[in-house]
Each structure stands twice: as structure tokens, then as C-alpha cells.
PDB file of N, CA and C in Angstrom:
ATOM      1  N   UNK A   1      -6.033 -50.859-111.532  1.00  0.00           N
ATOM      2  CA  UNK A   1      -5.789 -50.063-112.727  1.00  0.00           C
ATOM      3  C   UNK A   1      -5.936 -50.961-113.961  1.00  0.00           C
ATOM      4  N   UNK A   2      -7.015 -50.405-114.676  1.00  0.00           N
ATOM      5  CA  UNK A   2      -6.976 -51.151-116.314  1.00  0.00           C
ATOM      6  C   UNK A   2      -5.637 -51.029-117.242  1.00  0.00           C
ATOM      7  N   UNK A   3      -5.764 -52.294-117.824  1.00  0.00           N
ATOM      8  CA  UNK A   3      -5.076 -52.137-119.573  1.00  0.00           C
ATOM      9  C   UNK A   3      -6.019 -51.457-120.393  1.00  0.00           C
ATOM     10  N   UNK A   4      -5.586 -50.493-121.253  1.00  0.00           N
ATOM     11  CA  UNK A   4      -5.961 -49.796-122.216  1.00  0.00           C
ATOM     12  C   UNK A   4      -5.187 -50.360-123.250  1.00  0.00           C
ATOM     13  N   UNK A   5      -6.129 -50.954-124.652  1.00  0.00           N
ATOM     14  CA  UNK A   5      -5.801 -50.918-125.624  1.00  0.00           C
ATOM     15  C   UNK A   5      -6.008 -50.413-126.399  1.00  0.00           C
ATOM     16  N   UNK A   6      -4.730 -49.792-127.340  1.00  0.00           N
ATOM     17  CA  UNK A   6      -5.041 -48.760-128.180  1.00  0.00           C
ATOM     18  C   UNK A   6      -4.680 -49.028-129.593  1.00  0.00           C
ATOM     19  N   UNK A   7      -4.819 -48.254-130.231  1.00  0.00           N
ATOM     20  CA  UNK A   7      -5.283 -48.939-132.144  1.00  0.00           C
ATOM     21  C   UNK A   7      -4.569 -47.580-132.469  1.00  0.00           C
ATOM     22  N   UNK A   8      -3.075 -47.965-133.348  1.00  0.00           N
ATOM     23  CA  UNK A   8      -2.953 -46.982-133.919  1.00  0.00           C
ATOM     24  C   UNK A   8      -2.688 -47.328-135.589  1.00  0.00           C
ATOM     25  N   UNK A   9      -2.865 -46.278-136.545  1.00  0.00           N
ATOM     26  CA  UNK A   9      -3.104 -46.672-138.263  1.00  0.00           C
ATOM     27  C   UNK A   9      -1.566 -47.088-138.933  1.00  0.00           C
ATOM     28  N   UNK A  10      -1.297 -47.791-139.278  1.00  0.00           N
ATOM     29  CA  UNK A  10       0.150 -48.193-139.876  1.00  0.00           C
ATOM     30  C   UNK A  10      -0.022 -47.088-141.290  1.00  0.00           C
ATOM     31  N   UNK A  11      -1.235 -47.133-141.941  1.00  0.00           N
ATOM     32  CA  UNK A  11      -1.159 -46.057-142.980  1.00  0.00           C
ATOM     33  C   UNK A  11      -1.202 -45.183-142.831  1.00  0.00           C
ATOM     34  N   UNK A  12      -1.101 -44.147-141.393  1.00  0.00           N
ATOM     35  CA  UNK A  12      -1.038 -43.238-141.412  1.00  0.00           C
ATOM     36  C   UNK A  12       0.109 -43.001-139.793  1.00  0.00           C
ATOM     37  N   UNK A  13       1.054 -43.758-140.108  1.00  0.00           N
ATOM     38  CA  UNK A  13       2.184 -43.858-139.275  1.00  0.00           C
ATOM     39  C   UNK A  13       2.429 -42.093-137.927  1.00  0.00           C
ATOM     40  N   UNK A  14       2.532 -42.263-137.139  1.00  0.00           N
ATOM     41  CA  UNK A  14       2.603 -41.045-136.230  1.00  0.00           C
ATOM     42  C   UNK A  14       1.283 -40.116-136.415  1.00  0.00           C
ATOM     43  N   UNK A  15       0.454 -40.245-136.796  1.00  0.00           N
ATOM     44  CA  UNK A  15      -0.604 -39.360-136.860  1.00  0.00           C
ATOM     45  C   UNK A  15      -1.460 -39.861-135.870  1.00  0.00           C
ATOM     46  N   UNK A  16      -1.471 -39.059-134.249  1.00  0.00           N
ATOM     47  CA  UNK A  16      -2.054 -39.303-133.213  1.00  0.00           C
ATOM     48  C   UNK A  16      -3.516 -39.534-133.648  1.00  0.00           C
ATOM     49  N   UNK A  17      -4.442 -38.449-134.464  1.00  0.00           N
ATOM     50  CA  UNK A  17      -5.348 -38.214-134.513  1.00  0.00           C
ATOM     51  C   UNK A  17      -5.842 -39.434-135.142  1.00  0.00           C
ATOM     52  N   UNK A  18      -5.583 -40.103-135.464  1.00  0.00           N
ATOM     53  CA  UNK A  18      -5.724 -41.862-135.720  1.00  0.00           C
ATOM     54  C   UNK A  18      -5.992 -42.671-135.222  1.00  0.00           C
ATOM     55  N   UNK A  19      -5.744 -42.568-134.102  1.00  0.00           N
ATOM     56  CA  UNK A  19      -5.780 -43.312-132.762  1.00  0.00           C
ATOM     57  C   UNK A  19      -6.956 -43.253-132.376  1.00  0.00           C
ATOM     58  N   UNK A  20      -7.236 -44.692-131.775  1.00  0.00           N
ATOM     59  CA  UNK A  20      -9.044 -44.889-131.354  1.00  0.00           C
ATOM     60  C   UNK A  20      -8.056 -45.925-130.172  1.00  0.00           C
ATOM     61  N   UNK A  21      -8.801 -46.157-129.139  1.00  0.00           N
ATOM     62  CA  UNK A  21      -9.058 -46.939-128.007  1.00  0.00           C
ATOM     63  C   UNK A  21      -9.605 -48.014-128.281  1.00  0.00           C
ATOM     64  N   UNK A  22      -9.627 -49.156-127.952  1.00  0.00           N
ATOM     65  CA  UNK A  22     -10.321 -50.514-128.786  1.00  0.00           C
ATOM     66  C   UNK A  22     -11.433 -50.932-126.782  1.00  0.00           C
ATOM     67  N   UNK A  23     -10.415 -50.970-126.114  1.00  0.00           N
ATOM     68  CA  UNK A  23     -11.244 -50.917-124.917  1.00  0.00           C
ATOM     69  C   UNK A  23     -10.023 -51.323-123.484  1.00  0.00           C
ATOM     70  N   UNK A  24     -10.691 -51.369-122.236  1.00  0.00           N
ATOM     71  CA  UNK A  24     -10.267 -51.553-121.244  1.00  0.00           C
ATOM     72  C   UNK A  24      -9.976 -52.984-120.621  1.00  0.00           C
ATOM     73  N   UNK A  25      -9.037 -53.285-120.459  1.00  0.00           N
ATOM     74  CA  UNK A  25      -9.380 -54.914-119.494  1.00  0.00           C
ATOM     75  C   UNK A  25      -8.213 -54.864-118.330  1.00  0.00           C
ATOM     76  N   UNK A  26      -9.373 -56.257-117.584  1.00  0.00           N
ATOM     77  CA  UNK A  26      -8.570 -55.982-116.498  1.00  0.00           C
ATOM     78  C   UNK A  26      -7.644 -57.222-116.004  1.00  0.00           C
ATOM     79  N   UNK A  27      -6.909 -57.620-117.159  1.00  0.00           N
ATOM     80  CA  UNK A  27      -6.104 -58.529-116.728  1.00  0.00           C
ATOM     81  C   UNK A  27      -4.954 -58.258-118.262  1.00  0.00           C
ATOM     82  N   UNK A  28      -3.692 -58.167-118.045  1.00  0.00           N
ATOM     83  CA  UNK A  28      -3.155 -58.149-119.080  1.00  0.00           C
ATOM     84  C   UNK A  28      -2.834 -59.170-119.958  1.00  0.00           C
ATOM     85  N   UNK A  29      -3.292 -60.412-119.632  1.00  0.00           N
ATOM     86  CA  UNK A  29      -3.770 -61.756-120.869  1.00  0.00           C
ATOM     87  C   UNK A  29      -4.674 -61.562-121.711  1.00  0.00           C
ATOM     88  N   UNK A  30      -5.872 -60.610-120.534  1.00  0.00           N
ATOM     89  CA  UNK A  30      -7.149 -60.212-121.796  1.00  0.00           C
ATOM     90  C   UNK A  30      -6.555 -58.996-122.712  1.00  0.00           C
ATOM     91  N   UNK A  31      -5.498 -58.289-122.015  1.00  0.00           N
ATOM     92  CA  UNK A  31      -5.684 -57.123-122.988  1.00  0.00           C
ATOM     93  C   UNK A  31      -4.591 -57.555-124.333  1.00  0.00           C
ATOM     94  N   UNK A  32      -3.376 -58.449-123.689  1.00  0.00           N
ATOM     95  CA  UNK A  32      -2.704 -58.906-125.452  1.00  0.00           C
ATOM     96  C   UNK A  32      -3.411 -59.857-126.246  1.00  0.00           C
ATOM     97  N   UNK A  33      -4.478 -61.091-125.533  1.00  0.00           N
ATOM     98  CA  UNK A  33      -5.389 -61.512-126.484  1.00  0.00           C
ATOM     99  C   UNK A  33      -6.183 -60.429-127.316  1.00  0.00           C
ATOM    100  N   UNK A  34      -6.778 -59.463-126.955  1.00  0.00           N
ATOM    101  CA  UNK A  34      -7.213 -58.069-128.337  1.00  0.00           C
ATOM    102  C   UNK A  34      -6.282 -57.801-128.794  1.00  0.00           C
ATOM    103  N   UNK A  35      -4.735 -57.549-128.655  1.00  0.00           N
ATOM    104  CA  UNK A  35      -4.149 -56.912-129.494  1.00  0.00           C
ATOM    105  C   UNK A  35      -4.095 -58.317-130.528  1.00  0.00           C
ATOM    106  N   UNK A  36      -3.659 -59.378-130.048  1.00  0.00           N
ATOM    107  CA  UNK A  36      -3.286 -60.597-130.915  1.00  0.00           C
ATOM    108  C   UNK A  36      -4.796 -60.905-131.921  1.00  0.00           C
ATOM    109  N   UNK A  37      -5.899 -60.758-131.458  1.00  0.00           N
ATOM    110  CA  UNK A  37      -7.043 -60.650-132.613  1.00  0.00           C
ATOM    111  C   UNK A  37      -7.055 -59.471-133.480  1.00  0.00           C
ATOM    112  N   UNK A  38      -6.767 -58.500-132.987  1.00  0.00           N
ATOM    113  CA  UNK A  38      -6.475 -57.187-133.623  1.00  0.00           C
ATOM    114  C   UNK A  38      -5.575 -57.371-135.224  1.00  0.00           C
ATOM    115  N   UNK A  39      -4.576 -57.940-134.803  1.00  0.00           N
ATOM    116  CA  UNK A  39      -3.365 -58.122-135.784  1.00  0.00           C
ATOM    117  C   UNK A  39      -3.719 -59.348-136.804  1.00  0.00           C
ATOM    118  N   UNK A  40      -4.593 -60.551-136.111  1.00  0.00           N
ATOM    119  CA  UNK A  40      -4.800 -61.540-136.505  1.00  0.00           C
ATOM    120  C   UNK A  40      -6.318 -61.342-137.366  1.00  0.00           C
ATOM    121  N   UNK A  41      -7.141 -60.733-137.313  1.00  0.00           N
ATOM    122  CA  UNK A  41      -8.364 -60.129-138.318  1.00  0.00           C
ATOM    123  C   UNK A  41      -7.348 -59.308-139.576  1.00  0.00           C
ATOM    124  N   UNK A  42      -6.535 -58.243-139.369  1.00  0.00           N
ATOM    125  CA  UNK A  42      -5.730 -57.644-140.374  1.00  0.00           C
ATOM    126  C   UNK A  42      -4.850 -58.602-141.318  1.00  0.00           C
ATOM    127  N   UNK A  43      -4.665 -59.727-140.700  1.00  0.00           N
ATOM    128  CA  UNK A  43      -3.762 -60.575-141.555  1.00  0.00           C
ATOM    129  C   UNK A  43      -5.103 -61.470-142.370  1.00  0.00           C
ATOM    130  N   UNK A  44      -5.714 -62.073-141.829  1.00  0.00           N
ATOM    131  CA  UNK A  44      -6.777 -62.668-142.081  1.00  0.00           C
ATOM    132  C   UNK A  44      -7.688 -61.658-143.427  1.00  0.00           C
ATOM    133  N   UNK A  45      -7.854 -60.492-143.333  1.00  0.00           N
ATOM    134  CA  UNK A  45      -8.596 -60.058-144.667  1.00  0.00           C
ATOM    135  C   UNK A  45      -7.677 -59.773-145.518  1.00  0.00           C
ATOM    136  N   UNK A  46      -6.367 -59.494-145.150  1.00  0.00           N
ATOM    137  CA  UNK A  46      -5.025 -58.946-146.612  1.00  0.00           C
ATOM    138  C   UNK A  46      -4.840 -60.477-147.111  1.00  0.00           C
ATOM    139  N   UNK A  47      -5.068 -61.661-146.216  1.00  0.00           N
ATOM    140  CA  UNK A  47      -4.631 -62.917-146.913  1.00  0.00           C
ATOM    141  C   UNK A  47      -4.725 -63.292-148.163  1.00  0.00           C
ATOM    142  N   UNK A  48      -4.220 -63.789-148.734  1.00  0.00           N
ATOM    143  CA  UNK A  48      -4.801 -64.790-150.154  1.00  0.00           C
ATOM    144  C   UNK A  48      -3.608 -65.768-150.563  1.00  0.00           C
ATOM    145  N   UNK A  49      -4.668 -67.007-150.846  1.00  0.00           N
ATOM    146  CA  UNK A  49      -4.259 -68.152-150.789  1.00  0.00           C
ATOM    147  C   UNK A  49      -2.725 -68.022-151.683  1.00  0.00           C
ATOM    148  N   UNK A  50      -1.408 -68.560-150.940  1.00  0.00           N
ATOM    149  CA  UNK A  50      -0.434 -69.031-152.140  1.00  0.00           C
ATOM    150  C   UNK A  50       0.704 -67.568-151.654  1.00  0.00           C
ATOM    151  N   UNK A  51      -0.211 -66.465-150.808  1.00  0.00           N
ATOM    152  CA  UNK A  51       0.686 -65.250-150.311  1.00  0.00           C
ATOM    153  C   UNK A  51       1.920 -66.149-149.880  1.00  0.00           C
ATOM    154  N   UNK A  52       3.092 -65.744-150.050  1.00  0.00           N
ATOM    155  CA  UNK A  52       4.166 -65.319-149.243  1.00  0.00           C
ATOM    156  C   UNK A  52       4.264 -64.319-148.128  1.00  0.00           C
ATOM    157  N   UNK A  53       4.535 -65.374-147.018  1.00  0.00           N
ATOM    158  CA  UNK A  53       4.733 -64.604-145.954  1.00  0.00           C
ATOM    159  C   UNK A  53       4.894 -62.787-145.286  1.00  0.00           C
ATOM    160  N   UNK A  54       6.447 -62.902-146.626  1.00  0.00           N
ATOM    161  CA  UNK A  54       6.868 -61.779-146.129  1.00  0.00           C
ATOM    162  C   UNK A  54       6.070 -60.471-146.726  1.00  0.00           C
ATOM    163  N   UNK A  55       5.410 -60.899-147.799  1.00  0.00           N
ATOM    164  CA  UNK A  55       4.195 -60.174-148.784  1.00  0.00           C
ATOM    165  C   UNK A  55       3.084 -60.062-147.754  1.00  0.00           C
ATOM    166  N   UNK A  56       2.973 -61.259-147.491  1.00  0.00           N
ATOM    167  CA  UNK A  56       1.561 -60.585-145.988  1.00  0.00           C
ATOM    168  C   UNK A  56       2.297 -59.293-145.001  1.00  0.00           C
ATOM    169  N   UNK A  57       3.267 -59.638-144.760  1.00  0.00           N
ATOM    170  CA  UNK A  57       3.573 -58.692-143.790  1.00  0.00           C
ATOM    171  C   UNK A  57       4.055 -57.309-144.011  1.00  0.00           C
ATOM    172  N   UNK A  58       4.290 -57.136-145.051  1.00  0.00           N
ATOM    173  CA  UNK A  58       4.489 -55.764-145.802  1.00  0.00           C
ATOM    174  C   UNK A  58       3.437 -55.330-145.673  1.00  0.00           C
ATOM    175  N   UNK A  59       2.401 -55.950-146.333  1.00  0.00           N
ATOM    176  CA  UNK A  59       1.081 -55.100-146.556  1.00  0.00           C
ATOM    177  C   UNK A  59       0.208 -55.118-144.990  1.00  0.00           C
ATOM    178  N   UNK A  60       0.729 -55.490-143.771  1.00  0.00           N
ATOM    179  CA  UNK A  60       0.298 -55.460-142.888  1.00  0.00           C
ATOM    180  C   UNK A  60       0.750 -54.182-141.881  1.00  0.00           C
ATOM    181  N   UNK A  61       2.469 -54.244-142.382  1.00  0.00           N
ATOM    182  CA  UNK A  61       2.768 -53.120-141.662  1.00  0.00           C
ATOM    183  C   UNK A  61       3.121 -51.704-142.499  1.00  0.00           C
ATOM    184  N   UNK A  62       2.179 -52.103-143.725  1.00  0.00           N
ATOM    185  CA  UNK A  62       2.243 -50.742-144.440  1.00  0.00           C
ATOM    186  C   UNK A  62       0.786 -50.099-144.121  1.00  0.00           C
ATOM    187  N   UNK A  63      -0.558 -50.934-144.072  1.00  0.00           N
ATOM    188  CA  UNK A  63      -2.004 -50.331-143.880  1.00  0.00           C
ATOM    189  C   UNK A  63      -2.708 -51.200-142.878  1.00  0.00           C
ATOM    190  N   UNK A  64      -1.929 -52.133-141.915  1.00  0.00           N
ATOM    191  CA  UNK A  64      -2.903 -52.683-141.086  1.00  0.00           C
ATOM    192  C   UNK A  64      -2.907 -51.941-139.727  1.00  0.00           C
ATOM    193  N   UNK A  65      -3.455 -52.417-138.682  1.00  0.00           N
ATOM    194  CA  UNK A  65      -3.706 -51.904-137.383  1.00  0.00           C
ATOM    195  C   UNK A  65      -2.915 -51.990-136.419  1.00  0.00           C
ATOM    196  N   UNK A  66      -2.171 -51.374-135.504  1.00  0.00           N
ATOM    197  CA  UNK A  66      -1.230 -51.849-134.929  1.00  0.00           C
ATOM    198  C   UNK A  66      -1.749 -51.325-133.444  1.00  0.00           C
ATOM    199  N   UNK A  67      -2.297 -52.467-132.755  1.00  0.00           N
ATOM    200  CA  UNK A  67      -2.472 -52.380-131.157  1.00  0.00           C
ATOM    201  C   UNK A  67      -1.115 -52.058-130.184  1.00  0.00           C
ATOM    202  N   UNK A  68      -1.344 -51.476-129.204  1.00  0.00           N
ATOM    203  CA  UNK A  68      -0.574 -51.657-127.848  1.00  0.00           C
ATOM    204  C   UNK A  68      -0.909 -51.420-126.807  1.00  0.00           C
ATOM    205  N   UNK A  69      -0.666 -51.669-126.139  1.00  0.00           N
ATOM    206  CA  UNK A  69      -1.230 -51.608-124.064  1.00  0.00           C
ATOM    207  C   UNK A  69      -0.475 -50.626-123.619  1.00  0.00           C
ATOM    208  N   UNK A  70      -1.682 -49.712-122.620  1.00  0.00           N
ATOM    209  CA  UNK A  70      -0.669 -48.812-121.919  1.00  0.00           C
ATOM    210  C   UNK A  70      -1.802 -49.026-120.483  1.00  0.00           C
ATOM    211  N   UNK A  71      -0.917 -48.121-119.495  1.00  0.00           N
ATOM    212  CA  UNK A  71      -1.976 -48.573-118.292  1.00  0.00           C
ATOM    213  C   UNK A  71      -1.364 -49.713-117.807  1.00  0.00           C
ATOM    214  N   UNK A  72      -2.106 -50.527-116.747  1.00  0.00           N
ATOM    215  CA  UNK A  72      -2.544 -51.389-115.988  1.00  0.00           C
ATOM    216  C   UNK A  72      -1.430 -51.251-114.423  1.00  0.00           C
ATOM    217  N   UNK A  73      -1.313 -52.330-114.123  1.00  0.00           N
ATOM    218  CA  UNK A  73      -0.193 -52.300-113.132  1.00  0.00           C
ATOM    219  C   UNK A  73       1.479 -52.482-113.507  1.00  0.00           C
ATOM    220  N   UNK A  74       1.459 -53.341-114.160  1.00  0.00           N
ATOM    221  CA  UNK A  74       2.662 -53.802-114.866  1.00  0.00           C
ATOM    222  C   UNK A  74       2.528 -53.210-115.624  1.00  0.00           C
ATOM    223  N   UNK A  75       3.970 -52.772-116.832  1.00  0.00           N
ATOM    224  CA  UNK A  75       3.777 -52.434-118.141  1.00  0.00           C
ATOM    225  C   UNK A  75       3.878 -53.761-119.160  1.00  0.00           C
ATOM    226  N   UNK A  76       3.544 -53.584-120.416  1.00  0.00           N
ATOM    227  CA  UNK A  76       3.127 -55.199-120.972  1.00  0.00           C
ATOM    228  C   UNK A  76       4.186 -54.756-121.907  1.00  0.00           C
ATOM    229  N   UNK A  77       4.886 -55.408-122.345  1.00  0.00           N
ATOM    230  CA  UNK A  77       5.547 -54.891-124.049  1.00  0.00           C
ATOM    231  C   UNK A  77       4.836 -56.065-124.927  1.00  0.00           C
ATOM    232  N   UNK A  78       4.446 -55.122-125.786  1.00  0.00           N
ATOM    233  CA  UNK A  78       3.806 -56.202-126.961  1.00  0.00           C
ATOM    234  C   UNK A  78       4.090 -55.716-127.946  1.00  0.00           C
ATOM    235  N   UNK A  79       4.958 -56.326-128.979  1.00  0.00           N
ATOM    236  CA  UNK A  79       5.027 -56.016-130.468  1.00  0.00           C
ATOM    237  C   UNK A  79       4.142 -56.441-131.663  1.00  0.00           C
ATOM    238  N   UNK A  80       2.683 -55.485-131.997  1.00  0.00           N
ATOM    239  CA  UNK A  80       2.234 -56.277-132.953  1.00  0.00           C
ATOM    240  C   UNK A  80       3.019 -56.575-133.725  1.00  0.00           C
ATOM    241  N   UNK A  81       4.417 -55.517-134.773  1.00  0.00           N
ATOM    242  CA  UNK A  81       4.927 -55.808-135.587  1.00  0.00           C
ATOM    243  C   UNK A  81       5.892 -57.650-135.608  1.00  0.00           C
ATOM    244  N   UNK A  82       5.899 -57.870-134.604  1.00  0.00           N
ATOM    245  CA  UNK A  82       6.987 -59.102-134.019  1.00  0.00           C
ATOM    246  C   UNK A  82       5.760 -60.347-133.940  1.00  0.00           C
ATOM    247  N   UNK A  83       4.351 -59.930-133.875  1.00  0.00           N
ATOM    248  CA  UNK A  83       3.448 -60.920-133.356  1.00  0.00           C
ATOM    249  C   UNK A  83       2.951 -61.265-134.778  1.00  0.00           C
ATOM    250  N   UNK A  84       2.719 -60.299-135.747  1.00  0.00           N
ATOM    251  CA  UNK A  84       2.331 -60.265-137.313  1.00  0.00           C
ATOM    252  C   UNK A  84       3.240 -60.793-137.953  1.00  0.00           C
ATOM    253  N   UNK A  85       4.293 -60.775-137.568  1.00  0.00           N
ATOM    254  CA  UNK A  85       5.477 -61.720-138.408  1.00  0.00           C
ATOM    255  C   UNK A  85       5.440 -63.184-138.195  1.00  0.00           C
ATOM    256  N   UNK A  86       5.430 -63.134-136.776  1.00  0.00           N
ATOM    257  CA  UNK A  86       5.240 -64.881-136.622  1.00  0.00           C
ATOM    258  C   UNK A  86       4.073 -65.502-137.132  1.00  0.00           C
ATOM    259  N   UNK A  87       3.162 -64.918-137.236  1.00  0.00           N
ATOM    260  CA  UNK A  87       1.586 -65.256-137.643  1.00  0.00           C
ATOM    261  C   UNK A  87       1.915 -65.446-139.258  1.00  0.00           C
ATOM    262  N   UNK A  88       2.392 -64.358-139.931  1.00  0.00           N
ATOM    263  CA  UNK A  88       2.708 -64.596-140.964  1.00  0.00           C
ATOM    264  C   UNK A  88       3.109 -65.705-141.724  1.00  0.00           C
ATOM    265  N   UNK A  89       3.833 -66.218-141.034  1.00  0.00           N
ATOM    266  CA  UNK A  89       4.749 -67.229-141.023  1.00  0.00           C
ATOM    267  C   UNK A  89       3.675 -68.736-141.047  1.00  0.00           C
ATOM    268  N   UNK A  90       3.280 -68.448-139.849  1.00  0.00           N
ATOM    269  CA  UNK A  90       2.214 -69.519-139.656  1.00  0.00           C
ATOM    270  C   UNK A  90       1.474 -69.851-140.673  1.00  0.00           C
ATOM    271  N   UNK A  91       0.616 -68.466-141.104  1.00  0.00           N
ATOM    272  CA  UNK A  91      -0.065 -68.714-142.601  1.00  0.00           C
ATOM    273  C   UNK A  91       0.317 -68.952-143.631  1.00  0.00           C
ATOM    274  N   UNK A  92       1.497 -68.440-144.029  1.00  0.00           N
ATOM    275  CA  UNK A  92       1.896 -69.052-145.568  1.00  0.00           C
ATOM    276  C   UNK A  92       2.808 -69.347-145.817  1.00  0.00           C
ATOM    277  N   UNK A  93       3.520 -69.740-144.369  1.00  0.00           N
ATOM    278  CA  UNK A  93       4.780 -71.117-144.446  1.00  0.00           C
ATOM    279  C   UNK A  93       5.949 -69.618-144.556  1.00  0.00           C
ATOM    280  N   UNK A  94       7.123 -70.161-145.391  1.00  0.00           N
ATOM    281  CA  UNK A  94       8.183 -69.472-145.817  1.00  0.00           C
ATOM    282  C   UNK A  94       8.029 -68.864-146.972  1.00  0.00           C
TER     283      UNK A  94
END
């Protein structure tokens, strides 16, 4: 049984019809590495030099992309919101 990763719109919060499929894999390392590029391209174009952290992450979890896994054998819990914060962090310190 595949991981399905799925893409849902932070700007358009609960609106199923939003939702696109990003793709299938068959190991659940491959499927949170897409969600973790997923989150990590969205932080990467809102960036700009000198941002504050917590300013990246507002504007990430107000209009960026928010992946999750459903499917496979195991269930995976992955929080983009928890994975975009630490990244955050990474990029523009405190």
C-alpha cells in the first residue's frame, strides 16, 4: 500500500476542493521528504533577507501549502505546521 501525499491551501483553510494530490510513494521517508520540500520551497519564495522568523511563519501558515500523508501501511503523523516552524527558525535565526 502507497503513501499518498496530499497538498492542502492554508489560504483557503477547509476548502476540500483545494486539495490536489502531489503523488504516491512507496516508502514513508520518501513520502515526508515531499512533504518537507513542499513546506521548504513555500518558505524559500516568502523569504527575504533580515525576515524574522516568526514573520516567515505567519505568512506561511496564512497562504503557504500544507502537505500530509494518508495511506501506506503505517500511519505517518507529520506536522507541516511544526516542520515550518523549525525551518523557520533555521532561516532567520530568532
Amino acid at each position: 500500500m502507497k503513501y499518498r501525499v496530499l497538498i492542502d491551501d492554508n489560504f483557503h483553510f477547509m476548502d476540500e476542493s483545494a486539495r490536489y494530490q502531489l503523488g504516491e510513494f512507496d516508502t514513508r521517508k520518501a513520502a515526508v521528504a515531499a512533504c518537507k520540500k513542499v513546506v521548504d520551497d513555500c518558505l524559500t519564495a516568502t523569504y527575504q533577507l533580515g525576515m524574522p522568523a516568526a514573520t516567515l511563519l505567519l505568512q506561511y501558515k496564512m497562504s503557504g501549502d500544507d502537505p500530509w500523508i494518508a495511506g501506506g501501511r503505517t500511519p505517518v503523523k507529520f506536522s507541516a505546521w511544526s516542520y515550518a516552524e523549525a525551518r523557520a527558525l533555521e532561516m532567520c535565526g530568532s
